[in-house]
C-alpha atoms as a PDB file:
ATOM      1  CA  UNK A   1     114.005 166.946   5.043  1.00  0.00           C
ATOM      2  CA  UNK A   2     112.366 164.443   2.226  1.00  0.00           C
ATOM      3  CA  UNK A   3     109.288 166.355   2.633  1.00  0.00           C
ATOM      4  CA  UNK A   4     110.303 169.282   1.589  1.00  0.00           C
ATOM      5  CA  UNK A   5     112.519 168.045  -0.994  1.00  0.00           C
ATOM      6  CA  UNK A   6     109.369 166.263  -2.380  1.00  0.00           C
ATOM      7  CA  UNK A   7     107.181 169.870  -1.749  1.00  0.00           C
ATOM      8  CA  UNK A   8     110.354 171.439  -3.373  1.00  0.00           C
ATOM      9  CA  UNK A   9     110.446 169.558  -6.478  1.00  0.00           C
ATOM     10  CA  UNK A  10     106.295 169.732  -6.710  1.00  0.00           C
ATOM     11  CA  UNK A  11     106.328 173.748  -6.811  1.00  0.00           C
ATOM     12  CA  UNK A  12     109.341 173.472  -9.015  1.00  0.00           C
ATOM     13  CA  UNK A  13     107.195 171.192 -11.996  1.00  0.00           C
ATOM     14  CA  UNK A  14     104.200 173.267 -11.266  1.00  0.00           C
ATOM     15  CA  UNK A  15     106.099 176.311 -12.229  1.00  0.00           C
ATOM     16  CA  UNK A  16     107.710 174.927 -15.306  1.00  0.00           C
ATOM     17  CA  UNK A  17     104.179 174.247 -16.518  1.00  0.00           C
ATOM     18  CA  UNK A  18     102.739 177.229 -15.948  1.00  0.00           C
ATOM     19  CA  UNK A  19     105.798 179.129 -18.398  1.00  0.00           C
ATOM     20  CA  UNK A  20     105.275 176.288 -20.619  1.00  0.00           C
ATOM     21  CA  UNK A  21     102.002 176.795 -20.667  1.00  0.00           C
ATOM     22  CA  UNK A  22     101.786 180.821 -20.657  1.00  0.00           C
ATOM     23  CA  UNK A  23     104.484 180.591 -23.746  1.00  0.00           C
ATOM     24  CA  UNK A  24     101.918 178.171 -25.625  1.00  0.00           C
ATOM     25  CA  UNK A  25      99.053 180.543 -25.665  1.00  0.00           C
ATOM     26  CA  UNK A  26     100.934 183.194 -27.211  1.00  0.00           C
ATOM     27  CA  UNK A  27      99.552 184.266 -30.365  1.00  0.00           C
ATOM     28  CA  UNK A  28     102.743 185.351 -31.965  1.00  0.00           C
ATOM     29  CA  UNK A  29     105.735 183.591 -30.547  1.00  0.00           C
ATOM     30  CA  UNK A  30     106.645 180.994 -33.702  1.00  0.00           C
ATOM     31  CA  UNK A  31     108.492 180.285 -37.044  1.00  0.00           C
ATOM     32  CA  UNK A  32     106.414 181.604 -40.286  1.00  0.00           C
ATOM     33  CA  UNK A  33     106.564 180.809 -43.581  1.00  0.00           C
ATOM     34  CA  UNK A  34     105.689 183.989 -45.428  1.00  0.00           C
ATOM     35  CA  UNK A  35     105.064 186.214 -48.726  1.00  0.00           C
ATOM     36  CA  UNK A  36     105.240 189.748 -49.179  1.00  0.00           C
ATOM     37  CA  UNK A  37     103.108 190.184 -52.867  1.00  0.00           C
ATOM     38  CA  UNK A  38     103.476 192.529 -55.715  1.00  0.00           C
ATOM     39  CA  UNK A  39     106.494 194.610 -54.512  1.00  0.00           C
ATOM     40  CA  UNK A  40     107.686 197.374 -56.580  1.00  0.00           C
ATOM     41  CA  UNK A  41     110.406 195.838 -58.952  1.00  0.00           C
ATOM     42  CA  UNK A  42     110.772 192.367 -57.491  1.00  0.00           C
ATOM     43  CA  UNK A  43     107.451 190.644 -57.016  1.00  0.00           C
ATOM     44  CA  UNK A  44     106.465 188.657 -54.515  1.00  0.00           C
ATOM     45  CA  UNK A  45     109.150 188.198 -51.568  1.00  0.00           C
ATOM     46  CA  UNK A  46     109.300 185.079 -50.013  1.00  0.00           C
ATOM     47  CA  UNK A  47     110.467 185.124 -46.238  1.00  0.00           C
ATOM     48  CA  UNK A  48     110.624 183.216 -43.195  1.00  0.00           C
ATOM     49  CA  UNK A  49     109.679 185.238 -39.845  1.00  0.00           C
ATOM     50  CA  UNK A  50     110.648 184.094 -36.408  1.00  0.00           C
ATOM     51  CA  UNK A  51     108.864 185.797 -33.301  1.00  0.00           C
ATOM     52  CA  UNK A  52     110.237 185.008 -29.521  1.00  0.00           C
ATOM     53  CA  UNK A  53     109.589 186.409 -26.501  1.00  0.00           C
ATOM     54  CA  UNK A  54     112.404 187.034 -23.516  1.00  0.00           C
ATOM     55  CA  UNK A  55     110.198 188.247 -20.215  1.00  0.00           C
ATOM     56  CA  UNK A  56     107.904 190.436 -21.787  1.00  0.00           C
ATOM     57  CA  UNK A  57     110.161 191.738 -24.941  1.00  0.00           C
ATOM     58  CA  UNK A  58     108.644 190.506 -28.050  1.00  0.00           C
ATOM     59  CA  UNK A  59     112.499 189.585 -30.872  1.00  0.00           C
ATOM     60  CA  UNK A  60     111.986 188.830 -34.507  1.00  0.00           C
ATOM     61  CA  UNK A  61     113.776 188.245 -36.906  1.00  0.00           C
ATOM     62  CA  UNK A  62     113.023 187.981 -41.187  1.00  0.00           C
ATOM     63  CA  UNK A  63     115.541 186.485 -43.705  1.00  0.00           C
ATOM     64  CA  UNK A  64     113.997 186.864 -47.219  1.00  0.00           C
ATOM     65  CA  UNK A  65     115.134 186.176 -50.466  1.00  0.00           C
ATOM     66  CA  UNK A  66     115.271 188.956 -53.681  1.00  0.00           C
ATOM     67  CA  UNK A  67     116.375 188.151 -57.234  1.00  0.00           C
ATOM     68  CA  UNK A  68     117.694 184.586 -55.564  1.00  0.00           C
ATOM     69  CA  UNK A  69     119.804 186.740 -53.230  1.00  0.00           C
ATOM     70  CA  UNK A  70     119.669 185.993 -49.166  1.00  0.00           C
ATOM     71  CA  UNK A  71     118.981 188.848 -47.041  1.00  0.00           C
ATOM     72  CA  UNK A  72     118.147 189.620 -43.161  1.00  0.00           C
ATOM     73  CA  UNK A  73     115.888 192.493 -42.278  1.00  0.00           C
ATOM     74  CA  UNK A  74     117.043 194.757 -39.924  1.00  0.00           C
ATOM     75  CA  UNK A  75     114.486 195.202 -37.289  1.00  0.00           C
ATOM     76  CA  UNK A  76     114.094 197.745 -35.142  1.00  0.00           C
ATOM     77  CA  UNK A  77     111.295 197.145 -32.481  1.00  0.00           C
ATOM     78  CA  UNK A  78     108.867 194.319 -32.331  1.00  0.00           C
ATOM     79  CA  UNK A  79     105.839 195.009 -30.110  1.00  0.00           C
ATOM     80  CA  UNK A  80     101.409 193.802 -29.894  1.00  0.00           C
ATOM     81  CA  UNK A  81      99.295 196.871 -30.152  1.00  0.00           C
ATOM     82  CA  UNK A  82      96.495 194.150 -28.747  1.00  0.00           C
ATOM     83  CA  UNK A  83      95.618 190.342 -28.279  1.00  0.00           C
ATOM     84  CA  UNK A  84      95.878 189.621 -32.292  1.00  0.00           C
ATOM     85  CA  UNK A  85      97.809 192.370 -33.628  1.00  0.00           C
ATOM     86  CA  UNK A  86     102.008 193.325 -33.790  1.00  0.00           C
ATOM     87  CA  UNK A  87     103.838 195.663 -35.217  1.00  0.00           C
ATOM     88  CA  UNK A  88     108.068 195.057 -36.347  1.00  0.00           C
ATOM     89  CA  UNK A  89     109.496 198.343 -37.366  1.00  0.00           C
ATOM     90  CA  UNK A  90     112.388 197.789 -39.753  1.00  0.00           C
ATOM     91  CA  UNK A  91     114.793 199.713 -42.119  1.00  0.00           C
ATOM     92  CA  UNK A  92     114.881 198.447 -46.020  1.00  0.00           C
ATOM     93  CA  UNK A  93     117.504 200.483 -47.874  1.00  0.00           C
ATOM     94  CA  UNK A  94     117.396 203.248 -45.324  1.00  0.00           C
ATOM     95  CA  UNK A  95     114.022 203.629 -45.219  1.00  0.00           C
ATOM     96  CA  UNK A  96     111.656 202.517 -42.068  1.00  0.00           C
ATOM     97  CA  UNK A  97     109.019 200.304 -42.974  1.00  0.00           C
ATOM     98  CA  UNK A  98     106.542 199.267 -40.581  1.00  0.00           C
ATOM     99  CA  UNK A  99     104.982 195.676 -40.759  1.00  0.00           C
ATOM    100  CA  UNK A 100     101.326 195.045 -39.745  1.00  0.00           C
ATOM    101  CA  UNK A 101     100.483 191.581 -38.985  1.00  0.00           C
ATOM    102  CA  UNK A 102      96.915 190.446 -37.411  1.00  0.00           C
ATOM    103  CA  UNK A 103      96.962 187.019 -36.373  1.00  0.00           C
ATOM    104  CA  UNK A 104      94.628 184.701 -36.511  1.00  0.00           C
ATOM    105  CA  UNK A 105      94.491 180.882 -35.428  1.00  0.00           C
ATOM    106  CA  UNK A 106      98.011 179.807 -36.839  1.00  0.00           C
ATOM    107  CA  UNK A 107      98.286 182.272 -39.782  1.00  0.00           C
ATOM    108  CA  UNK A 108      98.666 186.245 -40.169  1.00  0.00           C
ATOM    109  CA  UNK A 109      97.646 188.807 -43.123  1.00  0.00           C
ATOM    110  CA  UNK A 110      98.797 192.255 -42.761  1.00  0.00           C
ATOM    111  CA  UNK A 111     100.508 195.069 -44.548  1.00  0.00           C
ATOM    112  CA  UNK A 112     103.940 196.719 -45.132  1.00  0.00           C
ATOM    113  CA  UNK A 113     104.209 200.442 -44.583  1.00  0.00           C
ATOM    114  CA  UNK A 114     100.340 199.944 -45.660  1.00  0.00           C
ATOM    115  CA  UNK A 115     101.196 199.277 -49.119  1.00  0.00           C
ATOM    116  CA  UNK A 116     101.988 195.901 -49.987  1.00  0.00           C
ATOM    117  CA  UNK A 117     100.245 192.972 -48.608  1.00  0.00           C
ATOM    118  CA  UNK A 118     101.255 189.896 -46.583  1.00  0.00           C
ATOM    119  CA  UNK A 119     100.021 186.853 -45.797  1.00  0.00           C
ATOM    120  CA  UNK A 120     101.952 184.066 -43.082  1.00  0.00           C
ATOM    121  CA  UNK A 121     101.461 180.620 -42.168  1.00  0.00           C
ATOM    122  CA  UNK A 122     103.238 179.073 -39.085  1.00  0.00           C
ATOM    123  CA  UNK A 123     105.815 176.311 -39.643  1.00  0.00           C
ATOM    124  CA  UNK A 124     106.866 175.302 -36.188  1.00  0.00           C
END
Protein backbone atom coordinates (compact mmCIF):
# COMPACT_ATOMS: atom_id res chain seq x y z
CA UNK A 1 0.00 0.00 0.00
CA UNK A 2 2.91 2.83 0.65
CA UNK A 3 4.23 1.91 -2.62
CA UNK A 4 1.72 2.79 -4.51
CA UNK A 5 0.77 5.71 -2.58
CA UNK A 6 4.41 6.89 -3.19
CA UNK A 7 4.00 5.69 -7.27
CA UNK A 8 0.58 7.52 -6.89
CA UNK A 9 1.74 10.77 -5.77
CA UNK A 10 4.98 10.52 -8.36
CA UNK A 11 2.57 10.26 -11.57
CA UNK A 12 0.40 12.80 -9.89
CA UNK A 13 3.59 15.72 -9.74
CA UNK A 14 4.74 14.47 -13.05
CA UNK A 15 1.44 15.37 -14.50
CA UNK A 16 1.08 18.72 -12.88
CA UNK A 17 4.37 19.58 -14.57
CA UNK A 18 3.73 18.59 -17.72
CA UNK A 19 0.24 21.19 -17.79
CA UNK A 20 2.43 23.58 -16.13
CA UNK A 21 4.76 23.21 -18.45
CA UNK A 22 2.54 22.82 -21.80
CA UNK A 23 0.63 26.20 -20.46
CA UNK A 24 4.20 27.99 -20.29
CA UNK A 25 5.09 27.49 -23.87
CA UNK A 26 2.06 29.00 -25.10
CA UNK A 27 2.65 31.87 -27.20
CA UNK A 28 -0.49 33.71 -26.43
CA UNK A 29 -1.91 32.80 -23.07
CA UNK A 30 -0.98 36.26 -20.90
CA UNK A 31 -1.91 39.84 -19.72
CA UNK A 32 -0.91 42.70 -22.44
CA UNK A 33 -0.43 46.04 -22.17
CA UNK A 34 -1.55 47.49 -25.48
CA UNK A 35 -2.24 50.48 -28.08
CA UNK A 36 -4.47 50.64 -30.87
CA UNK A 37 -2.87 54.01 -32.98
CA UNK A 38 -4.46 56.66 -35.03
CA UNK A 39 -8.16 55.62 -34.76
CA UNK A 40 -10.68 57.55 -36.56
CA UNK A 41 -11.87 60.34 -34.07
CA UNK A 42 -10.16 59.25 -30.88
CA UNK A 43 -6.48 58.56 -31.38
CA UNK A 44 -4.60 56.15 -30.02
CA UNK A 45 -6.60 53.58 -27.68
CA UNK A 46 -4.92 52.34 -24.88
CA UNK A 47 -6.03 48.73 -23.71
CA UNK A 48 -5.14 45.90 -21.67
CA UNK A 49 -5.71 42.30 -23.37
CA UNK A 50 -5.93 39.11 -21.42
CA UNK A 51 -5.63 35.68 -23.39
CA UNK A 52 -6.40 32.17 -21.43
CA UNK A 53 -6.83 28.98 -22.51
CA UNK A 54 -9.57 26.29 -20.95
CA UNK A 55 -8.65 22.66 -22.76
CA UNK A 56 -8.04 23.77 -26.06
CA UNK A 57 -10.51 27.02 -26.22
CA UNK A 58 -8.45 30.04 -26.56
CA UNK A 59 -10.89 33.35 -23.96
CA UNK A 60 -9.89 36.96 -24.16
CA UNK A 61 -10.89 39.58 -22.98
CA UNK A 62 -9.97 43.76 -23.80
CA UNK A 63 -11.01 46.67 -21.48
CA UNK A 64 -9.86 49.94 -23.17
CA UNK A 65 -10.25 53.34 -22.41
CA UNK A 66 -11.89 56.29 -25.00
CA UNK A 67 -12.16 60.00 -24.20
CA UNK A 68 -11.17 58.82 -20.35
CA UNK A 69 -14.23 56.55 -20.51
CA UNK A 70 -13.83 52.58 -19.43
CA UNK A 71 -15.05 50.14 -21.82
CA UNK A 72 -14.99 46.14 -22.39
CA UNK A 73 -14.91 44.76 -25.88
CA UNK A 74 -17.27 42.36 -26.69
CA UNK A 75 -15.58 39.42 -28.18
CA UNK A 76 -16.86 37.02 -30.14
CA UNK A 77 -14.35 34.13 -30.93
CA UNK A 78 -10.73 33.96 -30.07
CA UNK A 79 -8.79 31.36 -32.08
CA UNK A 80 -4.52 30.76 -33.68
CA UNK A 81 -4.64 30.50 -37.40
CA UNK A 82 -0.82 29.04 -36.67
CA UNK A 83 2.13 28.82 -34.07
CA UNK A 84 2.50 32.88 -33.90
CA UNK A 85 -0.64 34.18 -35.15
CA UNK A 86 -4.57 34.72 -33.48
CA UNK A 87 -7.38 36.13 -34.48
CA UNK A 88 -10.37 37.78 -31.68
CA UNK A 89 -13.44 38.66 -33.62
CA UNK A 90 -15.34 41.39 -31.81
CA UNK A 91 -18.33 43.83 -32.27
CA UNK A 92 -17.50 47.81 -31.75
CA UNK A 93 -20.75 49.76 -32.10
CA UNK A 94 -22.40 46.98 -34.02
CA UNK A 95 -19.92 46.46 -36.28
CA UNK A 96 -17.47 43.18 -36.34
CA UNK A 97 -14.01 43.98 -36.24
CA UNK A 98 -11.49 41.42 -36.53
CA UNK A 99 -8.10 41.74 -34.59
CA UNK A 100 -4.82 40.39 -36.08
CA UNK A 101 -2.12 39.85 -33.70
CA UNK A 102 1.37 37.99 -34.66
CA UNK A 103 3.33 37.28 -31.75
CA UNK A 104 6.58 37.36 -31.28
CA UNK A 105 8.92 36.61 -28.16
CA UNK A 106 6.78 38.50 -25.44
CA UNK A 107 5.21 41.22 -27.65
CA UNK A 108 2.56 41.29 -30.66
CA UNK A 109 1.97 43.87 -33.72
CA UNK A 110 -1.02 43.34 -35.75
CA UNK A 111 -4.00 45.05 -37.25
CA UNK A 112 -7.71 45.86 -36.64
CA UNK A 113 -10.16 45.02 -39.38
CA UNK A 114 -6.72 45.69 -41.40
CA UNK A 115 -6.88 49.27 -40.84
CA UNK A 116 -5.48 50.52 -37.80
CA UNK A 117 -2.39 49.22 -36.29
CA UNK A 118 -1.45 47.61 -32.96
CA UNK A 119 1.32 46.96 -31.14
CA UNK A 120 1.32 44.74 -27.40
CA UNK A 121 3.73 44.09 -24.81
CA UNK A 122 3.10 41.38 -22.11
CA UNK A 123 2.69 42.47 -18.47
CA UNK A 124 2.32 39.25 -16.57
Amino acid sequence: MKISLTYYLLLLFCLSCAAIKKTENDPFIGKYKMTVFNVDGVGDVPAVLIIDKEKKIYNSQVNYKVFEEERILDVIATYPIDSSTIIIESLIDGSQWDFELNFENSSFSGSAGGIFEIEGEKIE
